[in-house]
PDB file of N, CA and C in Angstrom:
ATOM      1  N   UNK A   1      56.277 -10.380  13.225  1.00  0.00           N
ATOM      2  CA  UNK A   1      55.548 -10.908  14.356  1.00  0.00           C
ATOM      3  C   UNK A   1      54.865  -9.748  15.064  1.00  0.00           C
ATOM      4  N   UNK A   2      53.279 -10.471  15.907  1.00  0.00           N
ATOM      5  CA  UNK A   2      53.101  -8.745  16.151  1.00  0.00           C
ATOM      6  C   UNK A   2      53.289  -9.236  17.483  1.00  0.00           C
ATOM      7  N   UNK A   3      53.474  -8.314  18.469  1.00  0.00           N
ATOM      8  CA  UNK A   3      53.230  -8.599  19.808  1.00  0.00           C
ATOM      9  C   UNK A   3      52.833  -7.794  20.381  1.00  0.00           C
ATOM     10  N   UNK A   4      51.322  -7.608  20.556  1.00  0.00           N
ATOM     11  CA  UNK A   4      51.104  -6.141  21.287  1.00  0.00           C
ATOM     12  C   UNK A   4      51.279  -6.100  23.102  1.00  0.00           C
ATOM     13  N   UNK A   5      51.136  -7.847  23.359  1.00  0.00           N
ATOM     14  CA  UNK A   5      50.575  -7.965  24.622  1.00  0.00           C
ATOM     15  C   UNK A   5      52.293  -7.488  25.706  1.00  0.00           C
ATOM     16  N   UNK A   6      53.186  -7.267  25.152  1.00  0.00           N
ATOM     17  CA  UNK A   6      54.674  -7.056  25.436  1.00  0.00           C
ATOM     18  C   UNK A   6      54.657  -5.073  25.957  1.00  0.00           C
ATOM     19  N   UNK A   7      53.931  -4.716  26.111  1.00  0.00           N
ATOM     20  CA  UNK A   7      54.442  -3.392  25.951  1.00  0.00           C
ATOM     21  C   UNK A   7      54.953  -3.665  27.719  1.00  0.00           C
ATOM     22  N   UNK A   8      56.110  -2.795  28.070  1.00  0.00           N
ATOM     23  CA  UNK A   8      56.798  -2.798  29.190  1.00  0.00           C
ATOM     24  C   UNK A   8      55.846  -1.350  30.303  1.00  0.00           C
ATOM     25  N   UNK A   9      55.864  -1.447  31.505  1.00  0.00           N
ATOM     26  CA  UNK A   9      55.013  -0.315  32.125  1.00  0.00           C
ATOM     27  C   UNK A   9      53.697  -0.465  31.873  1.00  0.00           C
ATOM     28  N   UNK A  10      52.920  -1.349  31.638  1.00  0.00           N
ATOM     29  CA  UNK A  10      51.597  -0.919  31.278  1.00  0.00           C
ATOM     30  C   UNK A  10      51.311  -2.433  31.971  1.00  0.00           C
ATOM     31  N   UNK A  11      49.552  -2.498  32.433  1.00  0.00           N
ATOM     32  CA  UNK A  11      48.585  -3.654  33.004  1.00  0.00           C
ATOM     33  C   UNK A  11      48.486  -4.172  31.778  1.00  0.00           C
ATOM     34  N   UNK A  12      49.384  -5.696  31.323  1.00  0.00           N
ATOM     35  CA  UNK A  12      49.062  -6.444  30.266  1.00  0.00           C
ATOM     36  C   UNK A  12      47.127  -7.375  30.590  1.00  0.00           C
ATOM     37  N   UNK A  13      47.198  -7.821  31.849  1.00  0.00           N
ATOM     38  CA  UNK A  13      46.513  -8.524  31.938  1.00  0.00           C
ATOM     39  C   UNK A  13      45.008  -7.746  31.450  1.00  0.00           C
ATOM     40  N   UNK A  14      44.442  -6.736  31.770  1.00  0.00           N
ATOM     41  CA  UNK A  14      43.351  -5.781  31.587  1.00  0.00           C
ATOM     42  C   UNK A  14      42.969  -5.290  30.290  1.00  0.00           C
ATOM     43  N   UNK A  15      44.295  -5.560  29.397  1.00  0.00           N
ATOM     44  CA  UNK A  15      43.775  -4.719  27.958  1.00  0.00           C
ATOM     45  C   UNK A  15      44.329  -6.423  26.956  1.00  0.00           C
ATOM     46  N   UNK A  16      44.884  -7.197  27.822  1.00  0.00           N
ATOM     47  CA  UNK A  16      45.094  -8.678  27.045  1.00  0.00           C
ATOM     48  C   UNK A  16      43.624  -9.411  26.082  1.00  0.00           C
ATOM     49  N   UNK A  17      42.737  -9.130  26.580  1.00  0.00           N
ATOM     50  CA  UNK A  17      41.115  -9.688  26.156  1.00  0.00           C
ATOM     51  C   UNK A  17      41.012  -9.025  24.789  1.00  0.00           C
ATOM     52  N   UNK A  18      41.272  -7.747  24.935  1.00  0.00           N
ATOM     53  CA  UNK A  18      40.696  -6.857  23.658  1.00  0.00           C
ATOM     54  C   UNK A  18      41.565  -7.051  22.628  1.00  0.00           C
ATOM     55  N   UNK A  19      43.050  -6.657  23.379  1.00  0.00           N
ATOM     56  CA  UNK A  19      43.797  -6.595  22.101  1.00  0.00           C
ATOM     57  C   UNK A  19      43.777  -8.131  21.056  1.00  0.00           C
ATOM     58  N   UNK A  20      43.427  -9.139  21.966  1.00  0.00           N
ATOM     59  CA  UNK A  20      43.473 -10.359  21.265  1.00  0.00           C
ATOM     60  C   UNK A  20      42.095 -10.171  20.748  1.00  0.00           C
ATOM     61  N   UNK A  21      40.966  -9.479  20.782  1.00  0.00           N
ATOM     62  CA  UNK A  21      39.896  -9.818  20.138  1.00  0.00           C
ATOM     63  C   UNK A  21      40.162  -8.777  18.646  1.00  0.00           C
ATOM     64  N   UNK A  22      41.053  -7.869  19.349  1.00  0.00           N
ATOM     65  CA  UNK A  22      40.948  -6.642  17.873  1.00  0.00           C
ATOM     66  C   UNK A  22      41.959  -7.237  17.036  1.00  0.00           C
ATOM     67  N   UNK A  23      42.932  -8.075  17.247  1.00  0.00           N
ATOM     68  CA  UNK A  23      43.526  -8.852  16.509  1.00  0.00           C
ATOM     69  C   UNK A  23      43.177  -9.785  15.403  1.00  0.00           C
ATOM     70  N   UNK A  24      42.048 -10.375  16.236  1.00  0.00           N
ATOM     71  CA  UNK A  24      41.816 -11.626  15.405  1.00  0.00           C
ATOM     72  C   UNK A  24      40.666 -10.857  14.521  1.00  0.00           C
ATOM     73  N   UNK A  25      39.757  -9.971  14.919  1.00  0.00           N
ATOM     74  CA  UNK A  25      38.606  -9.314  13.912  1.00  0.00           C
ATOM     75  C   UNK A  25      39.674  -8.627  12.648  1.00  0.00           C
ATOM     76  N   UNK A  26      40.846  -8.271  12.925  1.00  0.00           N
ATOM     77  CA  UNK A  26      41.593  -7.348  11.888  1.00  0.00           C
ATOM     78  C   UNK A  26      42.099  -7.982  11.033  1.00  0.00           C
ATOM     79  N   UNK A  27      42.599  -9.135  10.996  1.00  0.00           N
ATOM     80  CA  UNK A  27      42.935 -10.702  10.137  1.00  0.00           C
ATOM     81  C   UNK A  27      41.883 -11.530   9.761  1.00  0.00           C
ATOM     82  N   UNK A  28      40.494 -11.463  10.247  1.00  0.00           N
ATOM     83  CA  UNK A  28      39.598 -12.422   9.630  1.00  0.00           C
ATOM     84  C   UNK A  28      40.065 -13.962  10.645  1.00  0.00           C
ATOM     85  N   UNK A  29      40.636 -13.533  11.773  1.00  0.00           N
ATOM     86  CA  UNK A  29      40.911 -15.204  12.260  1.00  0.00           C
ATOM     87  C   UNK A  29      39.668 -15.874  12.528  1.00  0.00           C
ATOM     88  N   UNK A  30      39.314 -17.248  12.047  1.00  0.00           N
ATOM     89  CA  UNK A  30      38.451 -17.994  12.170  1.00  0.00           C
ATOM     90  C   UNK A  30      38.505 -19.260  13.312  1.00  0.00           C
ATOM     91  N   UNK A  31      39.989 -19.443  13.674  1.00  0.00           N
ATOM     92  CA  UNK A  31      40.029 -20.729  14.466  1.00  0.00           C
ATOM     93  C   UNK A  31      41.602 -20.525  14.836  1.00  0.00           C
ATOM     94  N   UNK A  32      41.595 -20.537  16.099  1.00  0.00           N
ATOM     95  CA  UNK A  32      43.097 -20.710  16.836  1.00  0.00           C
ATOM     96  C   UNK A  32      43.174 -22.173  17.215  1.00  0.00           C
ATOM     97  N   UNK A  33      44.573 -22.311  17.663  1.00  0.00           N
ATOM     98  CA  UNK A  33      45.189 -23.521  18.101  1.00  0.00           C
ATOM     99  C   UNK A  33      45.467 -23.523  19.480  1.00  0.00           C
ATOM    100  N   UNK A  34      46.186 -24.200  20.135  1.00  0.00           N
ATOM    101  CA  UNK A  34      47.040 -23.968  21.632  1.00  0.00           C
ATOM    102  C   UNK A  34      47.932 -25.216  21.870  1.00  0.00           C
ATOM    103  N   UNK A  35      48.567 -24.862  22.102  1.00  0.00           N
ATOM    104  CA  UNK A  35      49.761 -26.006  22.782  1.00  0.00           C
ATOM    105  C   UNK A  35      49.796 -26.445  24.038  1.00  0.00           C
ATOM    106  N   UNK A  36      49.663 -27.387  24.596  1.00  0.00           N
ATOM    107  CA  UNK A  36      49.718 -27.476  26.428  1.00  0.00           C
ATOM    108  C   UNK A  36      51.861 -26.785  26.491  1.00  0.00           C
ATOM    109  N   UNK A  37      52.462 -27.053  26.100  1.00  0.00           N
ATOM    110  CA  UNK A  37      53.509 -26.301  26.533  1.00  0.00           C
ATOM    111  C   UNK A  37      54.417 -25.401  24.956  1.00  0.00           C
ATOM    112  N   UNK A  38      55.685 -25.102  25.192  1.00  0.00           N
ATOM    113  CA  UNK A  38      56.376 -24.367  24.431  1.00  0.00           C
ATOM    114  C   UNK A  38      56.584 -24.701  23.184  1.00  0.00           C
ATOM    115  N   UNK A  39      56.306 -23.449  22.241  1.00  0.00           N
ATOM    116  CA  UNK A  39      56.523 -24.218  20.886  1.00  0.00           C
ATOM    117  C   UNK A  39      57.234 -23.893  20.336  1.00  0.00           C
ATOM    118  N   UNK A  40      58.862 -22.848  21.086  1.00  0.00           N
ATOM    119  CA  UNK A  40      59.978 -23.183  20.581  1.00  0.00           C
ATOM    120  C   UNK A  40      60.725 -22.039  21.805  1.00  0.00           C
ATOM    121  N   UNK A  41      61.812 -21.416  21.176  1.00  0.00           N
ATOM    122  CA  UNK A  41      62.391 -20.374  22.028  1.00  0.00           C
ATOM    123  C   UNK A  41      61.403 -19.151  22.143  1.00  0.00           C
ATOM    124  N   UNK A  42      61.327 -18.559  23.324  1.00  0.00           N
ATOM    125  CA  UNK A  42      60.245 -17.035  23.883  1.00  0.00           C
ATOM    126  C   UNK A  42      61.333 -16.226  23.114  1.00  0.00           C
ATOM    127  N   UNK A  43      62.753 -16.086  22.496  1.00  0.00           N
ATOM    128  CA  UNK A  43      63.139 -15.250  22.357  1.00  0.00           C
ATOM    129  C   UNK A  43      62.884 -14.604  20.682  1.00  0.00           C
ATOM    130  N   UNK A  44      62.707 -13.574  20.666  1.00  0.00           N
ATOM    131  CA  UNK A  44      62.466 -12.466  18.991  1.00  0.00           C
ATOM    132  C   UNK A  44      63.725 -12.434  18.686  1.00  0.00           C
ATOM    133  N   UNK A  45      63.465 -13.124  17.050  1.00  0.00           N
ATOM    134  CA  UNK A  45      64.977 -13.059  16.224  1.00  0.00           C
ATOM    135  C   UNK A  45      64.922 -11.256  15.910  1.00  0.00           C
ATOM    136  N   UNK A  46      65.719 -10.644  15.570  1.00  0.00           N
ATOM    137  CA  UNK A  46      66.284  -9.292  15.677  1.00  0.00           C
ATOM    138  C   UNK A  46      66.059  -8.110  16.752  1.00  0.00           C
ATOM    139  N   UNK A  47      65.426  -8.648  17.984  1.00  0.00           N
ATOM    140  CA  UNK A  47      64.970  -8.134  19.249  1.00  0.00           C
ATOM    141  C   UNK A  47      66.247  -8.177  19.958  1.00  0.00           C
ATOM    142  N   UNK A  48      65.834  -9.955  20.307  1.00  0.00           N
ATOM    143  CA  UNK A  48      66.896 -10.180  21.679  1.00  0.00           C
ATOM    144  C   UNK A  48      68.104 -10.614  20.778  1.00  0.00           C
ATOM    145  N   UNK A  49      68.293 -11.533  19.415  1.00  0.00           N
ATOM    146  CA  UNK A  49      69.425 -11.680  19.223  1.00  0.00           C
ATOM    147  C   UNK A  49      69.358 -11.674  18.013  1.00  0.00           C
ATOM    148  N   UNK A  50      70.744 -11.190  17.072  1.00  0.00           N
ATOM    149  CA  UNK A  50      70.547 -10.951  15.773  1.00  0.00           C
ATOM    150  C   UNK A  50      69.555 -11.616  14.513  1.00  0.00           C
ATOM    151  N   UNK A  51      69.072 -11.514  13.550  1.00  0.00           N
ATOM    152  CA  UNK A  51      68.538 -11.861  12.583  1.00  0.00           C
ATOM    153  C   UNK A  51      69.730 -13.297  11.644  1.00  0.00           C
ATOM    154  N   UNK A  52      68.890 -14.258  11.575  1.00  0.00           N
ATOM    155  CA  UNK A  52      69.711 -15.076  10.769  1.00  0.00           C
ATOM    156  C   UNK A  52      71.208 -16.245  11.535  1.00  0.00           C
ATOM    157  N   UNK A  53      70.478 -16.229  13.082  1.00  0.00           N
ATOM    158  CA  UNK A  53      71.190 -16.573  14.099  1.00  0.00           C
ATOM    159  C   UNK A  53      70.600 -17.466  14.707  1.00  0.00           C
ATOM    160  N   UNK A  54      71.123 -18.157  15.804  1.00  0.00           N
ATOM    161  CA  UNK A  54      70.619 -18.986  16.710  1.00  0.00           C
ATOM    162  C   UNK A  54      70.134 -18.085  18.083  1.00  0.00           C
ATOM    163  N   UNK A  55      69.480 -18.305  18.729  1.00  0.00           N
ATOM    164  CA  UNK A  55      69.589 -17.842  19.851  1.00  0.00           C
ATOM    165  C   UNK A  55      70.385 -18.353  20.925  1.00  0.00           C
ATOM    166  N   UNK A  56      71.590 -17.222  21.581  1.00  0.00           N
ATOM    167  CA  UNK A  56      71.942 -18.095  22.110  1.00  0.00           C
ATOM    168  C   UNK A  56      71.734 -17.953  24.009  1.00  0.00           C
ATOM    169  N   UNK A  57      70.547 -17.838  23.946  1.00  0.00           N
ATOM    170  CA  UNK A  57      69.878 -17.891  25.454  1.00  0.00           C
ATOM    171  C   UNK A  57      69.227 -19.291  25.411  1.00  0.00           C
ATOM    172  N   UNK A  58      68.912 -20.126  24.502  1.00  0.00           N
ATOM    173  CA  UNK A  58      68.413 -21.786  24.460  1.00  0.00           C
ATOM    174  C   UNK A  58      69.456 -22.897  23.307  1.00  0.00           C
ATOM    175  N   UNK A  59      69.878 -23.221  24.149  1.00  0.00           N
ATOM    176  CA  UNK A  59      70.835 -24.267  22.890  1.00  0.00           C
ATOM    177  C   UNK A  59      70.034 -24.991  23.169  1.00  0.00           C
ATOM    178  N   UNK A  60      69.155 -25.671  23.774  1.00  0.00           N
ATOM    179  CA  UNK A  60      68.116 -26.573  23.213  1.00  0.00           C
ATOM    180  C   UNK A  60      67.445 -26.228  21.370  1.00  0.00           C
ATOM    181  N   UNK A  61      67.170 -25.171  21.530  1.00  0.00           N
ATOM    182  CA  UNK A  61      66.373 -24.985  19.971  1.00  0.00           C
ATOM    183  C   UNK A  61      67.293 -24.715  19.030  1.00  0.00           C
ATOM    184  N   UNK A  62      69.073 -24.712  19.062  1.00  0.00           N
ATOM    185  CA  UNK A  62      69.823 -24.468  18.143  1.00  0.00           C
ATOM    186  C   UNK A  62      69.351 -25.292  17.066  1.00  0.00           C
ATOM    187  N   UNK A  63      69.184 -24.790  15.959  1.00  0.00           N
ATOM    188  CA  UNK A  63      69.394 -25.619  14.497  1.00  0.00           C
ATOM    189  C   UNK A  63      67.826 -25.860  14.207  1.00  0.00           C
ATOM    190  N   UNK A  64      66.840 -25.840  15.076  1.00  0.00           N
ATOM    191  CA  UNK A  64      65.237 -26.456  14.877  1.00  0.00           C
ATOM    192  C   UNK A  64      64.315 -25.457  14.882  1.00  0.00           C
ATOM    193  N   UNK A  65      64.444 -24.039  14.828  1.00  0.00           N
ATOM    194  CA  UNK A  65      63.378 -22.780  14.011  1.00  0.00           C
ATOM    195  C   UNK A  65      64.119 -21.855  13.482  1.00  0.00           C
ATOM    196  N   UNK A  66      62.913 -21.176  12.901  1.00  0.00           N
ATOM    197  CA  UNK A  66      63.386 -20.041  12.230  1.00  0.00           C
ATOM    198  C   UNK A  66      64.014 -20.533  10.589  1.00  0.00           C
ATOM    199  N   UNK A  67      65.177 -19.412  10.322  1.00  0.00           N
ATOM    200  CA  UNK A  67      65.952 -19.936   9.211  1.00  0.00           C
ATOM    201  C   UNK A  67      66.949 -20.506   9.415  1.00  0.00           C
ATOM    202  N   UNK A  68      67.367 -21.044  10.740  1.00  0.00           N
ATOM    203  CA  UNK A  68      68.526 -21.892  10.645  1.00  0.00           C
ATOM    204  C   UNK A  68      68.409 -23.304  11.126  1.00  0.00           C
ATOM    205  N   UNK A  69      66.805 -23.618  10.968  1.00  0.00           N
ATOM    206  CA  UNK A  69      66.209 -24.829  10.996  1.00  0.00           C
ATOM    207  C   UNK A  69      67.017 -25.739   9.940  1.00  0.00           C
ATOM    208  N   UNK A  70      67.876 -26.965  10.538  1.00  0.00           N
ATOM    209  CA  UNK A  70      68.258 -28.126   9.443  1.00  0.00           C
ATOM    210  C   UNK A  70      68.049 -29.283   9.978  1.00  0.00           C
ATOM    211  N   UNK A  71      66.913 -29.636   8.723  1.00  0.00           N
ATOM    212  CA  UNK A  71      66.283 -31.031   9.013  1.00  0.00           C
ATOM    213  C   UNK A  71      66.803 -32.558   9.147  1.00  0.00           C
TER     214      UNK A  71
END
């Protein structure tokens, strides 16, 4: 996952425009999406909580992304 817009100490809002434009020119993106709200847990699997886990800051999303999605 990339996340550039996360760096801690720095004006996200001021360099947010570019980095999303140098993003999408560096991938060839042709067409984004958007969600009116959340499209699952804000939390990074091997960041905030181990790899191959649930997160457990939302038991709402237990079991429904990632790899421990069961349908």
């Amino acid at each position: 996952m990339h996340t550039p817009l996360t760096r801690r100490g720095q004006s996200v809002t001021r360099r947010a425009p570019q980095q999303t434009k140098d993003f999408f020119l560096q991938y060839g993106v042709k067409s984004v999406a958007i969600s009116e709200g959340n499209m699952g847990c804000p939390h990074e699997e091997g960041l905030d909580f181990p790899h191959g886990e649930d997160c457990p800051f939302c038991p709402f999303w237990k079991g429904k992304q990632g790899r421990n999605r069961r349908d």
